[in-house]
PDB file of N, CA and C in Angstrom:
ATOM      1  N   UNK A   1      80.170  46.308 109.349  1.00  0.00           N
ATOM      2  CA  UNK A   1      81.124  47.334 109.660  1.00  0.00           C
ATOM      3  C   UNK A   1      80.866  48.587 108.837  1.00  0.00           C
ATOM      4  N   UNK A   2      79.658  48.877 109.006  1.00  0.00           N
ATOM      5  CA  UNK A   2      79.214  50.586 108.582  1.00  0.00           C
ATOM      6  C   UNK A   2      80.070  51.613 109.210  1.00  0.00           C
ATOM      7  N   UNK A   3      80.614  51.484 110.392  1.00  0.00           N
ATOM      8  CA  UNK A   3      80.875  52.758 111.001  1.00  0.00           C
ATOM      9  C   UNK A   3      82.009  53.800 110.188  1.00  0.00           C
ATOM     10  N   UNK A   4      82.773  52.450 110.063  1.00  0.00           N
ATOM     11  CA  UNK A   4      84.042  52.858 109.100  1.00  0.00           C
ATOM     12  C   UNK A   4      83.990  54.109 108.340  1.00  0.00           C
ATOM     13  N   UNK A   5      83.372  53.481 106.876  1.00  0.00           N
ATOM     14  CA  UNK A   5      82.704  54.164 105.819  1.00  0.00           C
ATOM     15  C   UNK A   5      82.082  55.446 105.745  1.00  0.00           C
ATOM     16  N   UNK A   6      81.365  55.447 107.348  1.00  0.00           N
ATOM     17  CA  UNK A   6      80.280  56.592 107.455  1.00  0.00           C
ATOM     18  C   UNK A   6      81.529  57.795 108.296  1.00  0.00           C
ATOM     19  N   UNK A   7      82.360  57.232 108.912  1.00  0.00           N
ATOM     20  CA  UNK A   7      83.026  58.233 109.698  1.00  0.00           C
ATOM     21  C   UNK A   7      83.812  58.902 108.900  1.00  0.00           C
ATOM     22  N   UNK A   8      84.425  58.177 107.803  1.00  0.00           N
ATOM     23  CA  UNK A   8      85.060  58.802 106.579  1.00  0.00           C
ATOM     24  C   UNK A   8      84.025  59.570 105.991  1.00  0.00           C
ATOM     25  N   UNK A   9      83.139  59.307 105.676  1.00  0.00           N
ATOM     26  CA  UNK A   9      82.343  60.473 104.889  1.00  0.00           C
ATOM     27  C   UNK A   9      82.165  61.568 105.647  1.00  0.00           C
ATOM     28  N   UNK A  10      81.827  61.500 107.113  1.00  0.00           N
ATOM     29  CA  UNK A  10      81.282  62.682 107.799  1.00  0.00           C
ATOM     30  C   UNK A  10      82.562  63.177 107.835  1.00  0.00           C
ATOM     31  N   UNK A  11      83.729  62.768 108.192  1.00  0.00           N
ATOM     32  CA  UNK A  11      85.126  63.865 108.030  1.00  0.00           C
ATOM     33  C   UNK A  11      85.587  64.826 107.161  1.00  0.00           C
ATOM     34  N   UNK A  12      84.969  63.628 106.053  1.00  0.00           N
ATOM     35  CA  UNK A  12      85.512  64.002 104.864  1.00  0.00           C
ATOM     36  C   UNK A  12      84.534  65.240 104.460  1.00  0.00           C
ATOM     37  N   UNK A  13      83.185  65.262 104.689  1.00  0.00           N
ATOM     38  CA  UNK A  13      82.440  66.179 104.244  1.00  0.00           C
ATOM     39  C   UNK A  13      82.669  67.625 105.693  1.00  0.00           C
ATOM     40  N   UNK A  14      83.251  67.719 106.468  1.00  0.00           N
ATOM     41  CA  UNK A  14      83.203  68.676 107.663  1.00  0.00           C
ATOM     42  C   UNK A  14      84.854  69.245 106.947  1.00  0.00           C
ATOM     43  N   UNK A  15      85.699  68.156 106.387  1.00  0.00           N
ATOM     44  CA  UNK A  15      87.142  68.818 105.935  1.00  0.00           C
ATOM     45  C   UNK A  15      86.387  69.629 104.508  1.00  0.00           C
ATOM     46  N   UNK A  16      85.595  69.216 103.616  1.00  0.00           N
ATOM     47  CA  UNK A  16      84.905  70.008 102.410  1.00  0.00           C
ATOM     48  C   UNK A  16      84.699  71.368 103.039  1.00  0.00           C
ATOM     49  N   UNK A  17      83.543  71.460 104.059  1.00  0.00           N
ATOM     50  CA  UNK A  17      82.881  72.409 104.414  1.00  0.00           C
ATOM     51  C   UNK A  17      83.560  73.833 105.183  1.00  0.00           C
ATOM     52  N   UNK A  18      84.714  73.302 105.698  1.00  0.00           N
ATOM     53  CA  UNK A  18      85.960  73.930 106.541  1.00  0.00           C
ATOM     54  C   UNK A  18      86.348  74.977 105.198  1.00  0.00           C
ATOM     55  N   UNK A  19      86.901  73.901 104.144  1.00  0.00           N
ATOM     56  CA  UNK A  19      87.870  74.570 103.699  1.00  0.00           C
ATOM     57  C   UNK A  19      86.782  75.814 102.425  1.00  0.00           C
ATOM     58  N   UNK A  20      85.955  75.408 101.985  1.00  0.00           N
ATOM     59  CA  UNK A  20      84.971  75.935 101.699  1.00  0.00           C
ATOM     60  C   UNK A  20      84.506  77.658 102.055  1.00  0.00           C
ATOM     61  N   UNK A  21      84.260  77.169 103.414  1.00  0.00           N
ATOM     62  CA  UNK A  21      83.662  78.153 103.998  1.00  0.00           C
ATOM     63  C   UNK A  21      84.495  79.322 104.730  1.00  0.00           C
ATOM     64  N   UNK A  22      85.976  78.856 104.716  1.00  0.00           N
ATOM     65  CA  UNK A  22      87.205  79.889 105.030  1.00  0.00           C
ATOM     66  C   UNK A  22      87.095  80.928 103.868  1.00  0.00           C
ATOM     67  N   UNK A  23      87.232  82.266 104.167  1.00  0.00           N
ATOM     68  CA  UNK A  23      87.111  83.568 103.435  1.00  0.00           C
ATOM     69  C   UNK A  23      89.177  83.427 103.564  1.00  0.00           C
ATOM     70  N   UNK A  24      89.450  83.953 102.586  1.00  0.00           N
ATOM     71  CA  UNK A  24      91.260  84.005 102.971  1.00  0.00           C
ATOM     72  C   UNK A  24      91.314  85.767 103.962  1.00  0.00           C
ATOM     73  N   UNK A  25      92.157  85.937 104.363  1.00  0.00           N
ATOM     74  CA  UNK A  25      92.375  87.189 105.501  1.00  0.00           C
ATOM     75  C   UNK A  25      92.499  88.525 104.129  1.00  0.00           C
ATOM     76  N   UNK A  26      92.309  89.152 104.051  1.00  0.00           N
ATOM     77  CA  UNK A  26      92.771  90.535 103.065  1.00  0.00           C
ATOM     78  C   UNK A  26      94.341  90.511 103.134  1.00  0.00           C
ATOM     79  N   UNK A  27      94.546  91.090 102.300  1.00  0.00           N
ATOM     80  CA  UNK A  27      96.350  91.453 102.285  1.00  0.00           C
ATOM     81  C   UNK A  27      96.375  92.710 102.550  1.00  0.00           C
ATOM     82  N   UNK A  28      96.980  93.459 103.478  1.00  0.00           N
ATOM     83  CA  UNK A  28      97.614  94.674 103.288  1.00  0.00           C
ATOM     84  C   UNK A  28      98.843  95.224 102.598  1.00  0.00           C
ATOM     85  N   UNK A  29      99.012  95.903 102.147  1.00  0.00           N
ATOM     86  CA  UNK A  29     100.667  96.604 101.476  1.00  0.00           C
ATOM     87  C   UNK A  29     100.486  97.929 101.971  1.00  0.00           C
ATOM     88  N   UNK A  30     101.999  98.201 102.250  1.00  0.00           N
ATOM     89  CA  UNK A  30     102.324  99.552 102.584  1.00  0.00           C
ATOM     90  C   UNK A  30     102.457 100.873 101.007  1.00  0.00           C
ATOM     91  N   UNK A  31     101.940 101.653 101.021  1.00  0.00           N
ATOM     92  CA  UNK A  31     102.246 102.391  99.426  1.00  0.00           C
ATOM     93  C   UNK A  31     102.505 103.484  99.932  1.00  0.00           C
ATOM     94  N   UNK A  32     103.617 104.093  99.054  1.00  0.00           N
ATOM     95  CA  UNK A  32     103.853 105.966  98.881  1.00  0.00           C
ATOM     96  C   UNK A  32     103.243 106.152  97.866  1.00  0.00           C
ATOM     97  N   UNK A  33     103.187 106.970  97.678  1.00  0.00           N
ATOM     98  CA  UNK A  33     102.119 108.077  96.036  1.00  0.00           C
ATOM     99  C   UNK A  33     102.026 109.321  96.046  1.00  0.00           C
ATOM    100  N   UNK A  34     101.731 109.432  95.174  1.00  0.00           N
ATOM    101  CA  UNK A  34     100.873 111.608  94.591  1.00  0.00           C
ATOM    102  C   UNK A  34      99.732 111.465  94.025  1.00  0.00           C
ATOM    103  N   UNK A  35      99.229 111.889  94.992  1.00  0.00           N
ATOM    104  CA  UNK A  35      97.541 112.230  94.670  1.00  0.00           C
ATOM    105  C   UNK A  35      97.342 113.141  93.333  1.00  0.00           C
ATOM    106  N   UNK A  36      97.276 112.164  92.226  1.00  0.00           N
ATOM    107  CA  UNK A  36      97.126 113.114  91.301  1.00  0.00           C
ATOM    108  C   UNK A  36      95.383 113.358  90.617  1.00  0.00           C
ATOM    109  N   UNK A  37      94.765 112.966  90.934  1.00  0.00           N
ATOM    110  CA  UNK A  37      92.829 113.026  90.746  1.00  0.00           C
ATOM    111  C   UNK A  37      92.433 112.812  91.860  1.00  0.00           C
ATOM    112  N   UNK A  38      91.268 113.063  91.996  1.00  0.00           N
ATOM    113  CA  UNK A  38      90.016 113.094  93.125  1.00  0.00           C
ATOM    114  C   UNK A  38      88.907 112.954  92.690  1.00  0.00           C
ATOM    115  N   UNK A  39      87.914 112.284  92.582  1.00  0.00           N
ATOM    116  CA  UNK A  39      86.584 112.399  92.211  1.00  0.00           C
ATOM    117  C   UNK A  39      85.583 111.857  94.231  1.00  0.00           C
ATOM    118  N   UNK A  40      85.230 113.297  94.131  1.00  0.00           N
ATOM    119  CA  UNK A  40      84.456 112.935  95.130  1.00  0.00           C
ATOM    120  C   UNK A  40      83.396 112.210  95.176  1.00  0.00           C
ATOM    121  N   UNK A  41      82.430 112.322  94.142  1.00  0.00           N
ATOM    122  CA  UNK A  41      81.261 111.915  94.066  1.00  0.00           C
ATOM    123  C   UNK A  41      81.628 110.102  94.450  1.00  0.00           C
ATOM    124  N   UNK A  42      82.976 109.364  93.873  1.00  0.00           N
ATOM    125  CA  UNK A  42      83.056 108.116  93.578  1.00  0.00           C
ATOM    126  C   UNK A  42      83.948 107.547  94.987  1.00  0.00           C
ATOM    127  N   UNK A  43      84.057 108.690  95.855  1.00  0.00           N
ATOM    128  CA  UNK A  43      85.005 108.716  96.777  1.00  0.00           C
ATOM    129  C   UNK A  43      86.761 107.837  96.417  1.00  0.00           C
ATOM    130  N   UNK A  44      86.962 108.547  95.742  1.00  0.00           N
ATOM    131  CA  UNK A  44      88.210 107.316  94.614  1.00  0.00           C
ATOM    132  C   UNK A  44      89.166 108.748  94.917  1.00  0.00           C
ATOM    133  N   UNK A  45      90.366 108.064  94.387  1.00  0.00           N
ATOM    134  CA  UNK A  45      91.816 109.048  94.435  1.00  0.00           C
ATOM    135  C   UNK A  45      92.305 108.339  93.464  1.00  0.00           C
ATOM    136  N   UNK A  46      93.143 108.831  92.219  1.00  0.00           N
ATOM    137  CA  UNK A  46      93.499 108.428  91.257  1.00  0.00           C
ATOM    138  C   UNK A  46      95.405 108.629  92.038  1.00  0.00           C
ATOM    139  N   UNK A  47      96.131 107.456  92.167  1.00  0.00           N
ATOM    140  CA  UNK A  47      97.662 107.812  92.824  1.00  0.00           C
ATOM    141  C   UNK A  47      98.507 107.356  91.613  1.00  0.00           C
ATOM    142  N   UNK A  48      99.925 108.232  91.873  1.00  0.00           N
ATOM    143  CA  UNK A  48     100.996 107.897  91.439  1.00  0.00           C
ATOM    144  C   UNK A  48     101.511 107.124  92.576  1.00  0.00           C
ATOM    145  N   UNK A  49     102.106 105.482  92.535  1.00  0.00           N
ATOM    146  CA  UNK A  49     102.567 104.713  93.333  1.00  0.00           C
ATOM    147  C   UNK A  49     103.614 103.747  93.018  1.00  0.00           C
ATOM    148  N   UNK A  50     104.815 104.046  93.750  1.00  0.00           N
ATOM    149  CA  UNK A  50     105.614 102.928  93.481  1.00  0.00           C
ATOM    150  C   UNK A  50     105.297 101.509  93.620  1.00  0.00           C
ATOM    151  N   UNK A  51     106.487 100.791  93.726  1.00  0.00           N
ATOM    152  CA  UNK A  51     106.381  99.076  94.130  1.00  0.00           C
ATOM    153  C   UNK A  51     105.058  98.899  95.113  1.00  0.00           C
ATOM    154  N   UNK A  52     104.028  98.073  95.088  1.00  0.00           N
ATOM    155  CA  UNK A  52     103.014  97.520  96.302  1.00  0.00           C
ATOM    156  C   UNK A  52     103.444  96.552  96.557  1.00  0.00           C
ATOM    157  N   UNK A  53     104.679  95.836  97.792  1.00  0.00           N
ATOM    158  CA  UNK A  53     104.954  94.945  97.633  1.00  0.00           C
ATOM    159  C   UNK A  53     105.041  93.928  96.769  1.00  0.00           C
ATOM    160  N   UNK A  54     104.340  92.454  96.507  1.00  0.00           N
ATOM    161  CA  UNK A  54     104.573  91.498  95.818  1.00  0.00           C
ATOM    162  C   UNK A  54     102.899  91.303  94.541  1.00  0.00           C
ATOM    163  N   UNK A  55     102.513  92.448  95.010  1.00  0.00           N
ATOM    164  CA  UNK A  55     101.425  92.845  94.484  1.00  0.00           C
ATOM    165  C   UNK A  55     100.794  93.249  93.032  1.00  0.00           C
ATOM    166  N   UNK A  56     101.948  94.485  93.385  1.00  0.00           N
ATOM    167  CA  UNK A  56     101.533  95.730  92.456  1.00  0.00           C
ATOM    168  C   UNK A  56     102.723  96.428  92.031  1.00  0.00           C
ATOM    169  N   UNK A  57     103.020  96.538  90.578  1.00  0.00           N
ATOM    170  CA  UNK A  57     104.176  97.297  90.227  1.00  0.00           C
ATOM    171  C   UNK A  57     104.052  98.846  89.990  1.00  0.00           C
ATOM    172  N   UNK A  58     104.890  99.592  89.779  1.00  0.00           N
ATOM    173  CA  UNK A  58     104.764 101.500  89.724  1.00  0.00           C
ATOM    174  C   UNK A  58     104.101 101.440  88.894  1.00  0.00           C
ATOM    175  N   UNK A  59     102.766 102.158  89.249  1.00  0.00           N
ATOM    176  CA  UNK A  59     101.629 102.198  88.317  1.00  0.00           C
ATOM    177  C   UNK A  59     100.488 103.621  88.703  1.00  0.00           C
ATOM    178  N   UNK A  60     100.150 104.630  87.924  1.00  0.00           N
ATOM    179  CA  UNK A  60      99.030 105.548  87.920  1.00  0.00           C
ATOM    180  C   UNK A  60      97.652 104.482  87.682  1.00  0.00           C
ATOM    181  N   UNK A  61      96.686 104.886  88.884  1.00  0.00           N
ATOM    182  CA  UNK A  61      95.752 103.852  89.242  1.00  0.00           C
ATOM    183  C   UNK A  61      94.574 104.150  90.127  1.00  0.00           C
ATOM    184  N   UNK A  62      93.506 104.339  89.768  1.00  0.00           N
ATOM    185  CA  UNK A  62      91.998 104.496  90.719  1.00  0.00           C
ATOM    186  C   UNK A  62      92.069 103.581  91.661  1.00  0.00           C
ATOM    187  N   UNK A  63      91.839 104.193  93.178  1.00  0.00           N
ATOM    188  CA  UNK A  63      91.869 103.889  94.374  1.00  0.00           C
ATOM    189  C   UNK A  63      90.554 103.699  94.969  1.00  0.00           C
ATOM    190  N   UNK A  64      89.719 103.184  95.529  1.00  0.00           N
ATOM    191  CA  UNK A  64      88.366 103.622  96.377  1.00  0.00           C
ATOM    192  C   UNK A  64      89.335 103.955  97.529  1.00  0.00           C
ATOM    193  N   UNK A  65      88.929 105.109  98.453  1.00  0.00           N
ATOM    194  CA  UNK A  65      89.192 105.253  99.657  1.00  0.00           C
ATOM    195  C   UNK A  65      88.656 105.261 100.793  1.00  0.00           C
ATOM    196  N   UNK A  66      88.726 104.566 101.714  1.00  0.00           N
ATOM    197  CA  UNK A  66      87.993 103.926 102.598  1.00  0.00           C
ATOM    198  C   UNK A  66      88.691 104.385 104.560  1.00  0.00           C
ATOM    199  N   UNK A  67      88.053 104.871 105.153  1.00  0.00           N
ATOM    200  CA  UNK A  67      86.269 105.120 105.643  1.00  0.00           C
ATOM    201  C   UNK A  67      86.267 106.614 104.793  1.00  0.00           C
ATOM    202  N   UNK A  68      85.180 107.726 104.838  1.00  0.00           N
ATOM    203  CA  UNK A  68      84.925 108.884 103.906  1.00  0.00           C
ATOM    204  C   UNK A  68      85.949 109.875 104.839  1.00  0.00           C
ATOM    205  N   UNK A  69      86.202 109.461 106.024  1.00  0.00           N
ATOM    206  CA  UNK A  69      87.129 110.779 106.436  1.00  0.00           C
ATOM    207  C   UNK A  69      88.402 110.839 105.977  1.00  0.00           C
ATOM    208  N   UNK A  70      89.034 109.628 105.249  1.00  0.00           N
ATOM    209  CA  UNK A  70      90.522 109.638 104.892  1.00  0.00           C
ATOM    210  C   UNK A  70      90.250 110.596 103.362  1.00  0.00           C
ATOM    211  N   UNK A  71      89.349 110.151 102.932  1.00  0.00           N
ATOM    212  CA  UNK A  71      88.927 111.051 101.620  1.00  0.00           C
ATOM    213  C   UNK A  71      88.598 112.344 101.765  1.00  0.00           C
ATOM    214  N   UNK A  72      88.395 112.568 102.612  1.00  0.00           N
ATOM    215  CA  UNK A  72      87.914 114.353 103.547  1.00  0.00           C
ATOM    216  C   UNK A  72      89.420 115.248 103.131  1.00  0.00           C
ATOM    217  N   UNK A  73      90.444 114.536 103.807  1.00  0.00           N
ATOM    218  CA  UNK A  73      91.521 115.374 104.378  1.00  0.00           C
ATOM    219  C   UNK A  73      92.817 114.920 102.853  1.00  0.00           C
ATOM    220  N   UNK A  74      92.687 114.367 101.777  1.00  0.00           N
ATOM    221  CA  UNK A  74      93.066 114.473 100.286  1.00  0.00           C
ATOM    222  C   UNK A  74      93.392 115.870  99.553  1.00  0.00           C
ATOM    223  N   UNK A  75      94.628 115.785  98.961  1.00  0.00           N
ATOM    224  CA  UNK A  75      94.362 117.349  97.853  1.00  0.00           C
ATOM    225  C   UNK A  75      95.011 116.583  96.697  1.00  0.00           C
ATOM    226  N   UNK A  76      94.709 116.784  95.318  1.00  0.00           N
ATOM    227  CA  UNK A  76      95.616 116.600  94.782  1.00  0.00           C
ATOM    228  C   UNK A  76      96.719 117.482  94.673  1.00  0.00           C
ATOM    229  N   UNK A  77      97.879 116.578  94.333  1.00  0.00           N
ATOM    230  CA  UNK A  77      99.204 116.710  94.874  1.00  0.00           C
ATOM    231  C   UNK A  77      99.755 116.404  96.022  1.00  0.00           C
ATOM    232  N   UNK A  78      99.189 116.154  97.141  1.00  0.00           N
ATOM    233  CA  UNK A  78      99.867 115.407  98.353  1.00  0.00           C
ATOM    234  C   UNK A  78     100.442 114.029  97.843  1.00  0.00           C
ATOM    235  N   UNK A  79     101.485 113.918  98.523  1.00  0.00           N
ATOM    236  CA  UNK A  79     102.297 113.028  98.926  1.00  0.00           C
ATOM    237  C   UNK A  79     101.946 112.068  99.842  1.00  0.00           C
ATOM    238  N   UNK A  80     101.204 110.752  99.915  1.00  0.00           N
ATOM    239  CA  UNK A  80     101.347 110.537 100.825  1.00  0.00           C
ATOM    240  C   UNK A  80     101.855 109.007 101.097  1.00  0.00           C
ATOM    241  N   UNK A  81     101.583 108.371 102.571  1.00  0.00           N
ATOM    242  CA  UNK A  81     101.671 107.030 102.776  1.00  0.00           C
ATOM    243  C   UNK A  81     100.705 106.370 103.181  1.00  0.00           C
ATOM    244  N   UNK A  82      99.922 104.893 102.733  1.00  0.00           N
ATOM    245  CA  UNK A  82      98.536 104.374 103.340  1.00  0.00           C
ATOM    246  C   UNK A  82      98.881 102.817 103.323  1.00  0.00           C
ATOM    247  N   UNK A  83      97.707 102.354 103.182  1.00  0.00           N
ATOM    248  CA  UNK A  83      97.883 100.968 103.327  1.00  0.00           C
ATOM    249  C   UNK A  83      96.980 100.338 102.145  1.00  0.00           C
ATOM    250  N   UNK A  84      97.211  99.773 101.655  1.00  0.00           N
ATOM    251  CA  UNK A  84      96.056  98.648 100.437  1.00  0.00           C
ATOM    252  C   UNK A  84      95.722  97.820 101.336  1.00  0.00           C
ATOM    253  N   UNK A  85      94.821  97.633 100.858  1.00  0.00           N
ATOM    254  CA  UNK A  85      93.718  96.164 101.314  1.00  0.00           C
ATOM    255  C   UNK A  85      93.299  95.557  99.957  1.00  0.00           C
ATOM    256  N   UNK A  86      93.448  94.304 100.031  1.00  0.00           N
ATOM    257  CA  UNK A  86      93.507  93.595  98.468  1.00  0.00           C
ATOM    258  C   UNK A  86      92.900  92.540  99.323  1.00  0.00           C
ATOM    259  N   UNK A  87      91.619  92.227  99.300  1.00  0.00           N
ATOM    260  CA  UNK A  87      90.837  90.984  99.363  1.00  0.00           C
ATOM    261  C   UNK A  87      89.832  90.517  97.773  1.00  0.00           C
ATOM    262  N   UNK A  88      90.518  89.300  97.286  1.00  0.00           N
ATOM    263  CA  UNK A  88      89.856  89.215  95.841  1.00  0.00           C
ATOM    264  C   UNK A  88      90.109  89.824  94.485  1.00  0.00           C
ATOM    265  N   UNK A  89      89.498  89.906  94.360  1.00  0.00           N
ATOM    266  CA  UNK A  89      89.667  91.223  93.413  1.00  0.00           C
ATOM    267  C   UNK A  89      88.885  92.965  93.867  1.00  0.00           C
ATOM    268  N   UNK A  90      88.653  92.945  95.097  1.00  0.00           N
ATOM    269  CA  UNK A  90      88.779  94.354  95.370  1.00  0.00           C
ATOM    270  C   UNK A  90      89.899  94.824  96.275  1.00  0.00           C
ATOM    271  N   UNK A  91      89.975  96.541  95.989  1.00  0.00           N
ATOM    272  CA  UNK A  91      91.082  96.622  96.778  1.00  0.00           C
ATOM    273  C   UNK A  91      90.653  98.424  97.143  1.00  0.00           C
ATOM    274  N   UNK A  92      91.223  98.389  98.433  1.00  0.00           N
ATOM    275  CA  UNK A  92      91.043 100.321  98.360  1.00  0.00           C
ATOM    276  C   UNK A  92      92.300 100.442  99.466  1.00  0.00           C
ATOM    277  N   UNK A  93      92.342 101.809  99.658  1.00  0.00           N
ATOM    278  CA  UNK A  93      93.087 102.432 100.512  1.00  0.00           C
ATOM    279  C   UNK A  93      92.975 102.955 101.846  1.00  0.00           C
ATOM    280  N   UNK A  94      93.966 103.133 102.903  1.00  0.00           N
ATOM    281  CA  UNK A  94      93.295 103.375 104.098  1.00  0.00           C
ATOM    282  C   UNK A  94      94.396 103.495 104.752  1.00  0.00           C
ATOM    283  N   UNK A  95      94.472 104.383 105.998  1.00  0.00           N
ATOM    284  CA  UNK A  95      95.330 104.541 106.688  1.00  0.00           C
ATOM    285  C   UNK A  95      96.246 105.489 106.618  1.00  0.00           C
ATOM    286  N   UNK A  96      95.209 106.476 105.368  1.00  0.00           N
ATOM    287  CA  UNK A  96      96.361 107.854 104.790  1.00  0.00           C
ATOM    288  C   UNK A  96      97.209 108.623 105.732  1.00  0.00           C
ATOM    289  N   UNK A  97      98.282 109.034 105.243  1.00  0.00           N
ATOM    290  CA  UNK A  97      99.110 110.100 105.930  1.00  0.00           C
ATOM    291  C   UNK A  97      99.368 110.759 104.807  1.00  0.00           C
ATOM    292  N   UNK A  98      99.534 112.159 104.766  1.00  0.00           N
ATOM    293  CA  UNK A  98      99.814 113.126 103.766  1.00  0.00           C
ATOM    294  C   UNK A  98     101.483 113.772 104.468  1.00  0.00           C
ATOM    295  N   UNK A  99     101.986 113.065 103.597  1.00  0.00           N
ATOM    296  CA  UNK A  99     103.872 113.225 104.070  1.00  0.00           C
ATOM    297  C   UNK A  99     104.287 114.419 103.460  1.00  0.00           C
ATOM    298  N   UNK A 100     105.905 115.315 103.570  1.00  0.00           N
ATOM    299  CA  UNK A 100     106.426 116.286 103.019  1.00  0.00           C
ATOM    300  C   UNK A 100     107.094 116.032 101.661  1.00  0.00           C
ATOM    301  N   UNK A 101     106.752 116.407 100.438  1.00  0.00           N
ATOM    302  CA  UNK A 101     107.359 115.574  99.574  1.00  0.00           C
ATOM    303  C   UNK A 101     108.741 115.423  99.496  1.00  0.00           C
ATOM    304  N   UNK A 102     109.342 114.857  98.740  1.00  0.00           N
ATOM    305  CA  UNK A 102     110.823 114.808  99.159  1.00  0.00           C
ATOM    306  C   UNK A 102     111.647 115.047  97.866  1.00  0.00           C
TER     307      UNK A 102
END
């Protein structure tokens, strides 16, 4: 009665390989901020940002900004609203809107 034994292993090694080989999904958060730096060369935005959801507390903080056209249309001092992407330990921004400050 080999089969047993062997069917447990092959499960058992396809449940290893599953869970293994799953990347987890990125997180998004919604953020407000003030563009207070710019370094183009690094395509980065240095923001003033409240709460990041369950994330990130009010914190002044280097951003990568991601694709180069959201970094195009930046000033410091805008106001705006975007989205984080937090996969791992990287994270950048995306989805800018430059709002009226309030």
């Amino acid at each position: 009665m080999q089969v047993m034994p062997r069917t447990i292993g092959v499960f058992l090694l396809a449940l290893f390989l599953a869970c293994c080989g799953a990347r987890p999904q990125p997180r998004r958060y919604p953020m407000q901020g003030e563009i207070k730096a710019l370094d183009t060369n690094a395509k980065t935005a240095t923001i003033a940002a409240g709460q990041i959801g369950d994330w990130m507390g009010p914190m002044t903080m280097e951003y990568a900004v991601k694709p180069d056209a959201e970094f195009q249309k930046l000033h410091v001092g805008d106001h705006i609203e975007a989205t984080v992407v937090v996969n791992d330990l990287a994270y950048y921004v995306t989805e800018i809107k430059v709002v009226p400050k309030s």
